[in-house]
PDB file of N, CA and C in Angstrom:
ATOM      1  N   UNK A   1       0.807  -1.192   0.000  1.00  0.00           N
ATOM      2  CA  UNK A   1       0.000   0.000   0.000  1.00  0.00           C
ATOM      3  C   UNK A   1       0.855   1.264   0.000  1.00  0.00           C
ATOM      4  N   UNK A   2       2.304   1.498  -0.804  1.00  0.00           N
ATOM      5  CA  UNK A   2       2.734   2.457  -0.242  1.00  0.00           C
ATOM      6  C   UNK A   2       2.107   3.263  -1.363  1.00  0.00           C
ATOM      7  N   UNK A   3       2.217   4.901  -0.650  1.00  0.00           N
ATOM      8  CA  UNK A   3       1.582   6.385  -1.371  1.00  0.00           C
ATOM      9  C   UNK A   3       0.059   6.218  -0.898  1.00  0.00           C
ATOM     10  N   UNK A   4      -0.289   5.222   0.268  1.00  0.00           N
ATOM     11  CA  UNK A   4      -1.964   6.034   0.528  1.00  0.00           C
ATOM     12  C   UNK A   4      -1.933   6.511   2.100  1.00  0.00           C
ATOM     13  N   UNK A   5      -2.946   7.290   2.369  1.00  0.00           N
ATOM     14  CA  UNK A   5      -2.939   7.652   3.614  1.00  0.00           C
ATOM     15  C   UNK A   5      -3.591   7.351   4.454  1.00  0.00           C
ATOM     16  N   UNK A   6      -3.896   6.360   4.373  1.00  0.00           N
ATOM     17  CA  UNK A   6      -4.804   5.463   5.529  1.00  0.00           C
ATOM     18  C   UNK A   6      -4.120   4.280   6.313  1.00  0.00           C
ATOM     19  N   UNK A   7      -4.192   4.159   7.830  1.00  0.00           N
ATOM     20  CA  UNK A   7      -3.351   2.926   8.381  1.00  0.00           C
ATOM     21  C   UNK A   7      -4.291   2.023   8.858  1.00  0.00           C
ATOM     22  N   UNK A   8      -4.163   0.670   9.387  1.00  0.00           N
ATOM     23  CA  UNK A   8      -5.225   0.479  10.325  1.00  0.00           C
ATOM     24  C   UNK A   8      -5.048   0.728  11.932  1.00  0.00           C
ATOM     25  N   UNK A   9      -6.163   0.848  12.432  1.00  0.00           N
ATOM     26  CA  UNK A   9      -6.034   1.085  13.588  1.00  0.00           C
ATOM     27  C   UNK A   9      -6.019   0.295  14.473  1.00  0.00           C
ATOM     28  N   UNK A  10      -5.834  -0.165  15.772  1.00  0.00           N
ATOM     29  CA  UNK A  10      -4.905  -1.124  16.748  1.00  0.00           C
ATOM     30  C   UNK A  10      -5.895  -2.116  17.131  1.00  0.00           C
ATOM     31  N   UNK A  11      -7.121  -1.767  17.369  1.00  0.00           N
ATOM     32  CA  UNK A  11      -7.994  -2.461  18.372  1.00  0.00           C
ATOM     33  C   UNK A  11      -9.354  -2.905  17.158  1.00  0.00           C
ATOM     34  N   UNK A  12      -9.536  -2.102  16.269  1.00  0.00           N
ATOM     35  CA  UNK A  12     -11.091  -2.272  16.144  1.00  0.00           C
ATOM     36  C   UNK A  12     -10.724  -2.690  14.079  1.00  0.00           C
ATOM     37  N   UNK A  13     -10.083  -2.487  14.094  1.00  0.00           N
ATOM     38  CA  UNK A  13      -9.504  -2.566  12.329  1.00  0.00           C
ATOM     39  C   UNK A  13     -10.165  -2.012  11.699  1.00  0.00           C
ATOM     40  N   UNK A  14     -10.615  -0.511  11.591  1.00  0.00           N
ATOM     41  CA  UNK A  14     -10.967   0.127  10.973  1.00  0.00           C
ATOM     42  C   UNK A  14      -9.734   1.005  10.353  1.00  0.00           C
ATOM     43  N   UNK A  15      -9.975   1.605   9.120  1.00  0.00           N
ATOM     44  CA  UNK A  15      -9.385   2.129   8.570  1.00  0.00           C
ATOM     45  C   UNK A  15      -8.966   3.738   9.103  1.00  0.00           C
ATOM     46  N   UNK A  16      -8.463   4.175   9.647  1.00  0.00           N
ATOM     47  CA  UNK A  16      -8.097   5.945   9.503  1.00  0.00           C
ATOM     48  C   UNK A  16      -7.743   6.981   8.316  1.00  0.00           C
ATOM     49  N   UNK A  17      -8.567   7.661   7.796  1.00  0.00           N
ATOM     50  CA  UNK A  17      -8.354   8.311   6.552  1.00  0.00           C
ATOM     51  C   UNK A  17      -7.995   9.641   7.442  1.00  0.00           C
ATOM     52  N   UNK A  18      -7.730  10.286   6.514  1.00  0.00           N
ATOM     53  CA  UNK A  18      -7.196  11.821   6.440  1.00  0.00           C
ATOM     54  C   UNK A  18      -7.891  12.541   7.044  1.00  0.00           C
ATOM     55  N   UNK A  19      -9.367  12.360   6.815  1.00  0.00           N
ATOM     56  CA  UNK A  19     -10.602  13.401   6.894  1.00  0.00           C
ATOM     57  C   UNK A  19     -10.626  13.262   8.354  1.00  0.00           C
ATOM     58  N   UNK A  20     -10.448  11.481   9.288  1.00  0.00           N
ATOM     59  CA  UNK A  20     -10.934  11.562  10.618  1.00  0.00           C
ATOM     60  C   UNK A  20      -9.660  12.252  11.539  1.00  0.00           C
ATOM     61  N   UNK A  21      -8.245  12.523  10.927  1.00  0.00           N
ATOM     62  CA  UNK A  21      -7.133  13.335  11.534  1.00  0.00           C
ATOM     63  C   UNK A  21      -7.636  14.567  11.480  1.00  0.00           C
ATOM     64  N   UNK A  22      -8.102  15.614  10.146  1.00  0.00           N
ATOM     65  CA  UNK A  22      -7.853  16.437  10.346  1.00  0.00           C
ATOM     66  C   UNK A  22      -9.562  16.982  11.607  1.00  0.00           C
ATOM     67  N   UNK A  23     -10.352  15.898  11.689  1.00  0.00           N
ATOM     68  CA  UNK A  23     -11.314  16.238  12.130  1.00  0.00           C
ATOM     69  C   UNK A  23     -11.006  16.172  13.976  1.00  0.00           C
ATOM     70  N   UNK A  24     -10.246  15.556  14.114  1.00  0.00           N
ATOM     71  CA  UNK A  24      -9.380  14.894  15.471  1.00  0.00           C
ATOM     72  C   UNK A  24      -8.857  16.453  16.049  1.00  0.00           C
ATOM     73  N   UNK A  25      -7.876  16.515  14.717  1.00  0.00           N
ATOM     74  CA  UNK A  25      -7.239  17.854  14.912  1.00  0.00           C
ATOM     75  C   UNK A  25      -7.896  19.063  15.002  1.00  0.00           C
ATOM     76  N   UNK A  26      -8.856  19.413  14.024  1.00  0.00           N
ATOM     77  CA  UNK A  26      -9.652  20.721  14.521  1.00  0.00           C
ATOM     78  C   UNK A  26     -10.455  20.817  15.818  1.00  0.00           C
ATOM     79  N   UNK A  27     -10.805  19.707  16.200  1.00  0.00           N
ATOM     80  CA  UNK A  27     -11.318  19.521  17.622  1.00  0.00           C
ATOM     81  C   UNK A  27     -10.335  20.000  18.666  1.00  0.00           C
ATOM     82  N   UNK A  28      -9.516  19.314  18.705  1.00  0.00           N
ATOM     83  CA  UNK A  28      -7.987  19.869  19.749  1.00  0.00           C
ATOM     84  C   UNK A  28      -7.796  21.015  19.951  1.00  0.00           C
ATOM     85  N   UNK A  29      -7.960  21.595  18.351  1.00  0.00           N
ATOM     86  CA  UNK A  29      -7.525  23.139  18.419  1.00  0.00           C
ATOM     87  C   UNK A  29      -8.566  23.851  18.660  1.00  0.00           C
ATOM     88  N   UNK A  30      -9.905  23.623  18.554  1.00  0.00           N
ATOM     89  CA  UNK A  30     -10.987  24.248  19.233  1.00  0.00           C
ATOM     90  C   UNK A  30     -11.194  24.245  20.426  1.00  0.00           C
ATOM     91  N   UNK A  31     -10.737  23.663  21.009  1.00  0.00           N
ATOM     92  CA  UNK A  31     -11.015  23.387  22.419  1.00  0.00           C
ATOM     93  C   UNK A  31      -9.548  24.168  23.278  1.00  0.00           C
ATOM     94  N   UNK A  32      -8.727  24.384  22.648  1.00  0.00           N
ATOM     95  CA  UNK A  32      -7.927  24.758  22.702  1.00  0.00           C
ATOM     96  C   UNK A  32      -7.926  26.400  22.369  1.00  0.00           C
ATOM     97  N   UNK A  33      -7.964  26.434  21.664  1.00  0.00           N
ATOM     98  CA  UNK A  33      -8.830  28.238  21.214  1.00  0.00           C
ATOM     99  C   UNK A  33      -9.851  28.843  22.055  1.00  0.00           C
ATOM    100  N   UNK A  34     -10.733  27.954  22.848  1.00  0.00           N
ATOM    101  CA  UNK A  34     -11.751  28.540  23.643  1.00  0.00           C
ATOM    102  C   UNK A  34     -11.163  28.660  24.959  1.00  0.00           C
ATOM    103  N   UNK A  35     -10.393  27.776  25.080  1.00  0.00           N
ATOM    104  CA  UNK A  35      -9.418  28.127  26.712  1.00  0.00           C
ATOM    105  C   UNK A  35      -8.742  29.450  26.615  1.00  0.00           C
ATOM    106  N   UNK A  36      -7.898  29.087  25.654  1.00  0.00           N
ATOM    107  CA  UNK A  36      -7.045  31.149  25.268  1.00  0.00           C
ATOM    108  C   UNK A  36      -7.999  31.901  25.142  1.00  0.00           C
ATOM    109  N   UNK A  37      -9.096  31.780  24.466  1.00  0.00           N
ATOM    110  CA  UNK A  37     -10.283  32.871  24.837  1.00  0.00           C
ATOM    111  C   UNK A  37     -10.552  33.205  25.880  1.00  0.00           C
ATOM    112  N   UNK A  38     -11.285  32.249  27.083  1.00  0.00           N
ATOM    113  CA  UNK A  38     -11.456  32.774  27.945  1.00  0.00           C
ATOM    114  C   UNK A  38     -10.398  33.136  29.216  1.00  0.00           C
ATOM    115  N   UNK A  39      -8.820  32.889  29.067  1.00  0.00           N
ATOM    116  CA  UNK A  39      -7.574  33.048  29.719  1.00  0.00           C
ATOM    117  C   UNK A  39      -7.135  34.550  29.043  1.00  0.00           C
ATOM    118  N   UNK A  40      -7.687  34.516  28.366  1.00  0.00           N
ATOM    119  CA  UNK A  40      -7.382  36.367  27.559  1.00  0.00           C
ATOM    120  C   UNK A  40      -7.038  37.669  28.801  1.00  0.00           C
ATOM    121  N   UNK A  41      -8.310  37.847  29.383  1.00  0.00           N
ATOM    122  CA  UNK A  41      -8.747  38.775  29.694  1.00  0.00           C
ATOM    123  C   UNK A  41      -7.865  39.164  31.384  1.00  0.00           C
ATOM    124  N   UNK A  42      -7.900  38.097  32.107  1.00  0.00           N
ATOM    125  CA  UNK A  42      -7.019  37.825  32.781  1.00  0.00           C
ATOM    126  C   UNK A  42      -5.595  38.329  32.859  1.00  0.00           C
ATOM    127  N   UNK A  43      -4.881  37.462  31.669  1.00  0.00           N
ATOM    128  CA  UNK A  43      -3.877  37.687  31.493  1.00  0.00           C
ATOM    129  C   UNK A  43      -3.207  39.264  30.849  1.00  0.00           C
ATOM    130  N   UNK A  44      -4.520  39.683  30.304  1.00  0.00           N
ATOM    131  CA  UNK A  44      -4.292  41.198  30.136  1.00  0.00           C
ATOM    132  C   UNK A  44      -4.136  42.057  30.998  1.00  0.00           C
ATOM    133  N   UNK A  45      -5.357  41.605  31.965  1.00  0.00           N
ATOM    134  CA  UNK A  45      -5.002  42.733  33.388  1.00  0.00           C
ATOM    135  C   UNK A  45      -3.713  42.084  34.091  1.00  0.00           C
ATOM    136  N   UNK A  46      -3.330  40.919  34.334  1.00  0.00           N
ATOM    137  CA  UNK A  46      -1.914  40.666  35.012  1.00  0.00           C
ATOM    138  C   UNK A  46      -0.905  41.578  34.170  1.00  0.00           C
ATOM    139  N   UNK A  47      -0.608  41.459  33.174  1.00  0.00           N
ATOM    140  CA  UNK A  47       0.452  42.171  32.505  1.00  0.00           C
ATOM    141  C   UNK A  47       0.316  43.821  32.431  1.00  0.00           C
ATOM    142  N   UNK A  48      -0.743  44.262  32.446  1.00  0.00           N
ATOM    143  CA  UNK A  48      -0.900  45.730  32.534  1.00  0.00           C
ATOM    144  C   UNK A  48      -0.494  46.226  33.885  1.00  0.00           C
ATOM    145  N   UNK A  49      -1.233  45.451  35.053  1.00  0.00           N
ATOM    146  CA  UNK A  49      -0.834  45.755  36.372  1.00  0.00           C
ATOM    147  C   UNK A  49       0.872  45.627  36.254  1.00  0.00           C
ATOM    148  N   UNK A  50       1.234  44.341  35.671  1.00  0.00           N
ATOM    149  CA  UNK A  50       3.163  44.091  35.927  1.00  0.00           C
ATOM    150  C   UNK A  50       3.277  45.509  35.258  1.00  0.00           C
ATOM    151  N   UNK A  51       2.865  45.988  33.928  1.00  0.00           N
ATOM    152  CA  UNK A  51       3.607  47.328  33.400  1.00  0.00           C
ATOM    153  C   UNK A  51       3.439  48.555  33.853  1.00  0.00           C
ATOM    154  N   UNK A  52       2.558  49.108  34.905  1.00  0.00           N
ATOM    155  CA  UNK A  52       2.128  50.339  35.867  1.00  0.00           C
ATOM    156  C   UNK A  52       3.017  49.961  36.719  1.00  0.00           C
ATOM    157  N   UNK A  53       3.509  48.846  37.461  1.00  0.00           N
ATOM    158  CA  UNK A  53       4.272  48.173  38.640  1.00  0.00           C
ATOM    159  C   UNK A  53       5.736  48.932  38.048  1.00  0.00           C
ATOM    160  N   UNK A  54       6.299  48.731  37.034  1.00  0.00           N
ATOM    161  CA  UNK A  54       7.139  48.887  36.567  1.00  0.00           C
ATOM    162  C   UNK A  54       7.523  50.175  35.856  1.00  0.00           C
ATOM    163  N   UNK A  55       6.821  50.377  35.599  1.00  0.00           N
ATOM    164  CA  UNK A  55       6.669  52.292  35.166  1.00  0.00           C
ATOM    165  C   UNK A  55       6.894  52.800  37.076  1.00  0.00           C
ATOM    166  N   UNK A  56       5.876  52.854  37.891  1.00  0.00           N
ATOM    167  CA  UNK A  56       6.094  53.251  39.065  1.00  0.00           C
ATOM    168  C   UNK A  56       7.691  53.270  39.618  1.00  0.00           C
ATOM    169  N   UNK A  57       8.303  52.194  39.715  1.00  0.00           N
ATOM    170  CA  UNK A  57       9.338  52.027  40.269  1.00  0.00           C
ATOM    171  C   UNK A  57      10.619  52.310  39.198  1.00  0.00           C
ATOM    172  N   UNK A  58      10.399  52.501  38.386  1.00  0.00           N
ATOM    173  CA  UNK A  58      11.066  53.348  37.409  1.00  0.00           C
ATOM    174  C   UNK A  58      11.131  54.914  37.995  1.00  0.00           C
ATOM    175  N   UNK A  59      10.201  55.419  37.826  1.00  0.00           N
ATOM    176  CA  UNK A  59       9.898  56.642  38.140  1.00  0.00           C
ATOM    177  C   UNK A  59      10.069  57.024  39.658  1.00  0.00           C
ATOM    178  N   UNK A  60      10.359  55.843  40.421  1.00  0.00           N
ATOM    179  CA  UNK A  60      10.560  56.217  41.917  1.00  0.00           C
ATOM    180  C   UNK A  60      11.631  56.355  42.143  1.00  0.00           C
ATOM    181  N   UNK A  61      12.250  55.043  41.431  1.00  0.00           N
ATOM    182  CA  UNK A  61      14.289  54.997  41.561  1.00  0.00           C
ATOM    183  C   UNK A  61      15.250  56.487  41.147  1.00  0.00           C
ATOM    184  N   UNK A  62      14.308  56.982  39.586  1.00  0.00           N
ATOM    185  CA  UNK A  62      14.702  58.391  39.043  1.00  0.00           C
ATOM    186  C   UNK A  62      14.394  59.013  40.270  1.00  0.00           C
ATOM    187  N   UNK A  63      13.496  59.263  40.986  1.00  0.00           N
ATOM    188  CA  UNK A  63      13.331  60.794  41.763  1.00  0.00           C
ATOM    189  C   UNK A  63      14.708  60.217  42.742  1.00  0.00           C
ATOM    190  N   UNK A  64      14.701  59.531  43.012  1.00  0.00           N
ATOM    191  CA  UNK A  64      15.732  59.315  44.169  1.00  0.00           C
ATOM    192  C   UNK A  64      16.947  59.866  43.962  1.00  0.00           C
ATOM    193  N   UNK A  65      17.453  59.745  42.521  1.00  0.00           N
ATOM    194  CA  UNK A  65      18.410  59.153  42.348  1.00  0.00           C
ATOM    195  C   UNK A  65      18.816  60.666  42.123  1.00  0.00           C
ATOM    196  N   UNK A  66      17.410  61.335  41.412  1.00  0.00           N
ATOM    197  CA  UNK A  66      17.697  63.103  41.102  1.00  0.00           C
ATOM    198  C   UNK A  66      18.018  63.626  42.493  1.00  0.00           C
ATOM    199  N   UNK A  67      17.685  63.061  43.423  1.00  0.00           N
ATOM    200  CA  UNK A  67      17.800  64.136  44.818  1.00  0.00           C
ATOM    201  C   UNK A  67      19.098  63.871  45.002  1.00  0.00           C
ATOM    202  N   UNK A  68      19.264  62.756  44.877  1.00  0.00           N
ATOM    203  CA  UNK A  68      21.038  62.860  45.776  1.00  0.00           C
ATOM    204  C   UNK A  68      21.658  63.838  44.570  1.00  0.00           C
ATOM    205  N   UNK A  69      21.801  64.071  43.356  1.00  0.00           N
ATOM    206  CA  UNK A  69      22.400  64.336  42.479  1.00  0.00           C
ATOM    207  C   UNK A  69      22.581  65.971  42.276  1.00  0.00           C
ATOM    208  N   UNK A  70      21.231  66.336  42.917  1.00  0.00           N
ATOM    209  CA  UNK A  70      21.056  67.868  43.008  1.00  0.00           C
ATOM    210  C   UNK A  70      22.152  68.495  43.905  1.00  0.00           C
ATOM    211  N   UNK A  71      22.592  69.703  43.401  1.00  0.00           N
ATOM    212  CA  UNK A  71      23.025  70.660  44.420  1.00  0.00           C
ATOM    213  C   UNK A  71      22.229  71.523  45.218  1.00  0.00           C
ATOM    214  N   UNK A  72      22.426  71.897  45.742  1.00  0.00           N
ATOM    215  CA  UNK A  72      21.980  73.017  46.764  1.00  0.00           C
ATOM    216  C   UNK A  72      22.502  74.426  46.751  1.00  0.00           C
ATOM    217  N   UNK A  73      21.851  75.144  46.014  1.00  0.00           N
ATOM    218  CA  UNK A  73      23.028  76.884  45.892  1.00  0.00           C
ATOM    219  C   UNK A  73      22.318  77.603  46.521  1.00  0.00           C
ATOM    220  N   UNK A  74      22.834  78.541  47.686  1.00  0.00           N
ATOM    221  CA  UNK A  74      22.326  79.324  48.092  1.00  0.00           C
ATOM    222  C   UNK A  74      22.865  80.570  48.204  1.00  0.00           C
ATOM    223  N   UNK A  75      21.724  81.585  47.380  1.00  0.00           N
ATOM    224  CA  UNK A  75      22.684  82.962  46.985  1.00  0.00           C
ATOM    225  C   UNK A  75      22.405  84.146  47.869  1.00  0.00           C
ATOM    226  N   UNK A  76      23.304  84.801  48.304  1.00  0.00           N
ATOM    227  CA  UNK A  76      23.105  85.741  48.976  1.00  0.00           C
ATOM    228  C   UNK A  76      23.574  87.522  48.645  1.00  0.00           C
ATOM    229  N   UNK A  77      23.083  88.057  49.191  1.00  0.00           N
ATOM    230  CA  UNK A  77      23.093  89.750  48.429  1.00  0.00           C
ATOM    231  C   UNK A  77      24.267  90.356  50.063  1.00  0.00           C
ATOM    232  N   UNK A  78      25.185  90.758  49.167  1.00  0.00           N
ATOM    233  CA  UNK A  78      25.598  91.366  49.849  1.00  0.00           C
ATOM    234  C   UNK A  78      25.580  93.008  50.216  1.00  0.00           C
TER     235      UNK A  78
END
């Protein structure tokens, strides 16, 4: 039988064609697609919160880092 795409199968000797893989397969991936669907939304707010988290402490380390860095002039009139 070589060049066809059908094997038999282990237990019941039916034939496996193409059509019942790719039908196997779109199932998997549907079911699979509806999990990332509903894991979406979630995972959006985790990562937005990590990127405000990270902007913040960005912006906290700079002020710090400006204060030590500043001078202090103090002018006086004689």
């Amino acid at each position: 039988m070589p060049g066809t795409t059908t094997t038999r199968a282990g237990s019941n000797g039916r034939l496996i064609t193409r059509e019942d893989l790719q039908a196997a397969y779109a199932q998997v991936m549907g079911e699979g697609e509806a999990t990332a669907r509903a894991a979406a939304p979630r995972g959006i707010a985790i990562a937005g919160a990590f990127a405000i988290l990270v902007i913040a402490l960005a912006f906290l380390a700079g002020r710090r880092r400006g204060r030590s860095r500043s001078a202090v002039v103090e002018i006086r009139r004689l």
